[in-house]
Protein backbone atom coordinates (compact mmCIF):
# COMPACT_ATOMS: atom_id res chain seq x y z
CA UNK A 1 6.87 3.83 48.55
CA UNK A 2 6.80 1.90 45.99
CA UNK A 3 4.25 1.98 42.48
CA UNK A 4 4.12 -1.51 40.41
CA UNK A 5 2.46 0.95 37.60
CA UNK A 6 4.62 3.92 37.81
CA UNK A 7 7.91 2.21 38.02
CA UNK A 8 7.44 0.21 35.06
CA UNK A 9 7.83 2.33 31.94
CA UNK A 10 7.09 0.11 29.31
CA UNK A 11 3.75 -0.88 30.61
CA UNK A 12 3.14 3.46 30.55
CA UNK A 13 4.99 3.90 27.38
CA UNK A 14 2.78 0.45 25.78
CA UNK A 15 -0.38 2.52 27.05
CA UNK A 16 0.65 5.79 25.35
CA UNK A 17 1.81 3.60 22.15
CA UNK A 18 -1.16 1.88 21.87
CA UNK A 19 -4.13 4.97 20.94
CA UNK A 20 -6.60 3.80 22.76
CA UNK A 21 -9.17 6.55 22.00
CA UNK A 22 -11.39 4.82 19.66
CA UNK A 23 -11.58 2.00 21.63
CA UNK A 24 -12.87 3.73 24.53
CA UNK A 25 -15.62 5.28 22.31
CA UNK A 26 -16.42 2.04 21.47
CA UNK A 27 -16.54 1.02 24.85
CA UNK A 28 -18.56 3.72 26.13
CA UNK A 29 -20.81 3.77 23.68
CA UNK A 30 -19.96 7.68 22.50
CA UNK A 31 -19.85 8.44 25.77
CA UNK A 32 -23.35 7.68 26.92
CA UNK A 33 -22.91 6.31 29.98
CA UNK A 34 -21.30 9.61 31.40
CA UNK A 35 -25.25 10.79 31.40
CA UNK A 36 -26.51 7.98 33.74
CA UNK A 37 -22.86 7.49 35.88
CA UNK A 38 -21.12 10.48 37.62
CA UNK A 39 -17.61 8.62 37.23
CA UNK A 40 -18.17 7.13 33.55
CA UNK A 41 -15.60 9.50 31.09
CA UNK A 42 -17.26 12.18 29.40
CA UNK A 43 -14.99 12.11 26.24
CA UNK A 44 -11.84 9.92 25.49
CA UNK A 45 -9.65 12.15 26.67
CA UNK A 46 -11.17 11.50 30.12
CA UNK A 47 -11.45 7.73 29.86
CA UNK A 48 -7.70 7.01 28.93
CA UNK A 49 -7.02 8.88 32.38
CA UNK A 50 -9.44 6.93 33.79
CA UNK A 51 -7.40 3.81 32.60
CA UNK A 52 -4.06 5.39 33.97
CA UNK A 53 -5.94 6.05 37.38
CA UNK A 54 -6.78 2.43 37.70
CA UNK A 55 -3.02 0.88 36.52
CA UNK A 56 -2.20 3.44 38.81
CA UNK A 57 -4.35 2.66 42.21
CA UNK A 58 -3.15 -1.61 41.18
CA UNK A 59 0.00 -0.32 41.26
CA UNK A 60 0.62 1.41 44.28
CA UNK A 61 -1.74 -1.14 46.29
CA UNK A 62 0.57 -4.25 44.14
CA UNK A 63 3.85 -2.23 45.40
CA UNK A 64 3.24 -1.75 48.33
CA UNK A 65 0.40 -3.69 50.35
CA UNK A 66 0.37 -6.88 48.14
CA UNK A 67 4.53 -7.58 46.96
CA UNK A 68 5.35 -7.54 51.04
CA UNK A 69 2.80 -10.09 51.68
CA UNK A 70 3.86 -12.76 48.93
CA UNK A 71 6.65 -14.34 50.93
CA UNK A 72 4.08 -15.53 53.64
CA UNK A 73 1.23 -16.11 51.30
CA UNK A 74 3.84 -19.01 49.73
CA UNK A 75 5.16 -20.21 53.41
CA UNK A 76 1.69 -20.10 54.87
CA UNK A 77 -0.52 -20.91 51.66
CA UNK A 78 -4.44 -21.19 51.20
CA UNK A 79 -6.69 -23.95 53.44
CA UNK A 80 -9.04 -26.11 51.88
CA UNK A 81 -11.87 -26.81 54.54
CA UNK A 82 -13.58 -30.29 55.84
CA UNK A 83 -16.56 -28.26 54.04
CA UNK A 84 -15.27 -27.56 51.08
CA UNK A 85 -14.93 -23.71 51.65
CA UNK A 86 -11.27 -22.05 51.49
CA UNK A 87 -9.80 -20.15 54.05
CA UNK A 88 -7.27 -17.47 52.41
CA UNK A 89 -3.97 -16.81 53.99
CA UNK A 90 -3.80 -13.08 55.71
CA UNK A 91 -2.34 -11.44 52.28
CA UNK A 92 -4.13 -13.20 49.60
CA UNK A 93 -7.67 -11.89 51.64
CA UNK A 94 -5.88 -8.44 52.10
CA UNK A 95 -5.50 -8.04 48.41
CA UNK A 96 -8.69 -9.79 47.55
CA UNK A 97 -10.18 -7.21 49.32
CA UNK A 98 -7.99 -4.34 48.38
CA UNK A 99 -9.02 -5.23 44.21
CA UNK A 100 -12.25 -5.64 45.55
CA UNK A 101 -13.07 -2.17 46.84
CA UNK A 102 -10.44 -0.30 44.45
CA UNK A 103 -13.23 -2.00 41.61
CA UNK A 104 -10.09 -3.86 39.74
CA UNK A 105 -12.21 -7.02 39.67
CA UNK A 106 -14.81 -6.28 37.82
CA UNK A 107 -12.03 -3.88 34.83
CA UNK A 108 -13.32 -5.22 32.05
CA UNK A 109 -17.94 -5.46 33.35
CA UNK A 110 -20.59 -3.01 32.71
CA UNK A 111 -20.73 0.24 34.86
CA UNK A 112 -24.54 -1.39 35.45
CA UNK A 113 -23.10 -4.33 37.06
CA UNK A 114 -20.38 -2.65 39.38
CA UNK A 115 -17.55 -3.02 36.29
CA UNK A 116 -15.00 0.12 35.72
CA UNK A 117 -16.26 -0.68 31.60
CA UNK A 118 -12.50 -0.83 30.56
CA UNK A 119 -10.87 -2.61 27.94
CA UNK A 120 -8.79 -6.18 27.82
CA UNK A 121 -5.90 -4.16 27.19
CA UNK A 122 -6.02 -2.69 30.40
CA UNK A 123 -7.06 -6.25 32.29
CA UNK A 124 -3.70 -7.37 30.48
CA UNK A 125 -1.62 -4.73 31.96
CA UNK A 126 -3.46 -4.75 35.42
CA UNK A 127 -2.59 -8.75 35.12
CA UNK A 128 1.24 -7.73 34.52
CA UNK A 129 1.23 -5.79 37.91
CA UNK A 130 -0.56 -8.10 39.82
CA UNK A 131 1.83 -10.57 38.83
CA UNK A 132 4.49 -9.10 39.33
CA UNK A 133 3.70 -8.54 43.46
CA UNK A 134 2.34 -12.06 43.53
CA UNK A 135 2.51 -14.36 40.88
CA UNK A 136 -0.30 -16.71 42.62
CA UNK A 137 -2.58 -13.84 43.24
CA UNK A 138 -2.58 -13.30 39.43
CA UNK A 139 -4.38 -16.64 39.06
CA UNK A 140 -7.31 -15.48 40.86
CA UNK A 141 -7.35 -11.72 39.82
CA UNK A 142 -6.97 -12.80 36.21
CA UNK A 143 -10.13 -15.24 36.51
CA UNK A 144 -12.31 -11.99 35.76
CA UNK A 145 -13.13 -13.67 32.41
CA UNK A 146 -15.46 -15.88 34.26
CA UNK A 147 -17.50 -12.86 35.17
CA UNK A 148 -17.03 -12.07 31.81
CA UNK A 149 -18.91 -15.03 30.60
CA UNK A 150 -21.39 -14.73 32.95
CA UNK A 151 -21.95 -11.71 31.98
CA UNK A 152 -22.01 -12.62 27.94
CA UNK A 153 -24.36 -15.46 28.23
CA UNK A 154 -26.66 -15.40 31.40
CA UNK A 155 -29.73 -14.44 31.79
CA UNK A 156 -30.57 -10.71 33.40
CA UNK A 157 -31.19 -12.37 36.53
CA UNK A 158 -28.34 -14.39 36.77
CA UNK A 159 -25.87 -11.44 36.13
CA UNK A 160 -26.94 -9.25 38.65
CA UNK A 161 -27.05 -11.93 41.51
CA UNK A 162 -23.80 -13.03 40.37
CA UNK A 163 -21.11 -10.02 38.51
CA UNK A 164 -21.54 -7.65 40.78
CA UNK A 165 -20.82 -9.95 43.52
CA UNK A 166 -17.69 -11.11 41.75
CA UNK A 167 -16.14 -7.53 40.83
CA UNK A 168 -16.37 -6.96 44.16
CA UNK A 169 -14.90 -9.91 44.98
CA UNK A 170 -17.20 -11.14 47.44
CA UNK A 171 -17.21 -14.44 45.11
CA UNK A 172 -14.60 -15.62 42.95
CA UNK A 173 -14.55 -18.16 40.62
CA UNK A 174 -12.34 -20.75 39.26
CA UNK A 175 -11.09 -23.08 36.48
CA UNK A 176 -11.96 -26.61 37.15
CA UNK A 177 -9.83 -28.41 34.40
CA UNK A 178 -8.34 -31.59 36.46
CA UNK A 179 -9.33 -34.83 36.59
CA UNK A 180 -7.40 -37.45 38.53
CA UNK A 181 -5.94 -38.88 35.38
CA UNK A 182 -5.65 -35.84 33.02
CA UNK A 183 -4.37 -33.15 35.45
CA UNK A 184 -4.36 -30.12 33.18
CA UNK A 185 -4.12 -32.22 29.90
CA UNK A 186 -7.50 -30.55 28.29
CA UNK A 187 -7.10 -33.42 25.70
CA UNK A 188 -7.27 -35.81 28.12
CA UNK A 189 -9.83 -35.37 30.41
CA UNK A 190 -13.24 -37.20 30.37
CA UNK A 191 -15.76 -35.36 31.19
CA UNK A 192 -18.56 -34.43 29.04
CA UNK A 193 -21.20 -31.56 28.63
CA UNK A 194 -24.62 -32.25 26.99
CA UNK A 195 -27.37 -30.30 26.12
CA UNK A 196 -30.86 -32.33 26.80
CA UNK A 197 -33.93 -31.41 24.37
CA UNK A 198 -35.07 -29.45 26.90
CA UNK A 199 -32.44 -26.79 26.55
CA UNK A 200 -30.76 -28.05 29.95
CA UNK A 201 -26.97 -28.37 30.41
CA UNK A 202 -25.71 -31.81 31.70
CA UNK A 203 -21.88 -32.66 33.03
């Protein structure tokens, strides 16, 4: 058995370095959210362990049901559809669905939207073990930042149709930054956004 979390001592020694306490009471809001959730921490104490759970759960599910899937994941790779849909290879839906249900995609959301309401930090060092059992995986487990957005700027309405479907990763989203001539060159591409005087969004 093997534990992507456990076995790496400077992500736990980075953890303990960092004194994360008044962060989390920042995050939680004093600790207000432990009224309304059964699982939200009840002091800091409680919600730095509940930080260590969660590298902890990534890592054994990274070490040990994601890192032996990786090879074939590369051989077999990801299908693009006639419809535009994408059909995963076997280990890239296995972990999808592992992060899903442990609640890893949605680290960094609201408790109200199906988030575990933790901080970057912890995203960051999640990202680290996730990339270390499958460096491609990390491209779509790290795109929680889009849910993040979603979650900073939409309406009500839109974030709960939306977030909670993403931390559970029934959705995922993506970075579309190519163009045919640009590739990845951000200071190339052409497209353009505009706002209309209407207060609608054009590409």
């Amino acid at each position: 058995m093997s534990n992507f979390y456990k076995d790496n001592r400077d992500i736990e020694l980075t953890i303990d370095a960092l004194g994360l306490e008044e962060v989390a009471t920042l995050l939680e809001e004093d600790f207000k959210f432990a009224k309304e959730y059964d699982f939200a921490p009840k002091d800091a104490a409680d919600a730095i362990d509940n930080y260590k759970r969660a590298l902890d759960v990534c890592g054994d599910i990274c070490g040990n049901r994601i890192e032996p899937t990786a090879e074939e994941t590369d051989n077999v790779g990801n299908i693009l559809e006639e419809d535009g849909s994408v059909t995963y290879t076997p280990g890239i839906k296995l972990a999808m669905d592992l992060l899903g249900r442990s609640g890893l995609m949605g680290t960094t959301l609201p408790y109200y939207l199906g988030g575990l309401n933790m901080p970057c930090t912890i995203l960051t060092a999640l990202n680290d073990i996730v990339s270390r059992a499958d460096a491609s995986l990390m491209n779509m487990f790290g795109l929680q930042g889009i849910a993040e957005t979603i979650n900073a700027f939409a309406s009500e309405e839109i974030k709960k149709e939306y977030v909670p479907r993403l931390a559970t990763a029934e959705l995922t989203g993506a970075m579309v930054l190519t163009e045919p001539d640009a590739g990845s060159d951000l200071q190339s591409v052409k497209t353009m956004a505009y706002q209309d005087e209407n207060g609608n969004w054009f590409v």
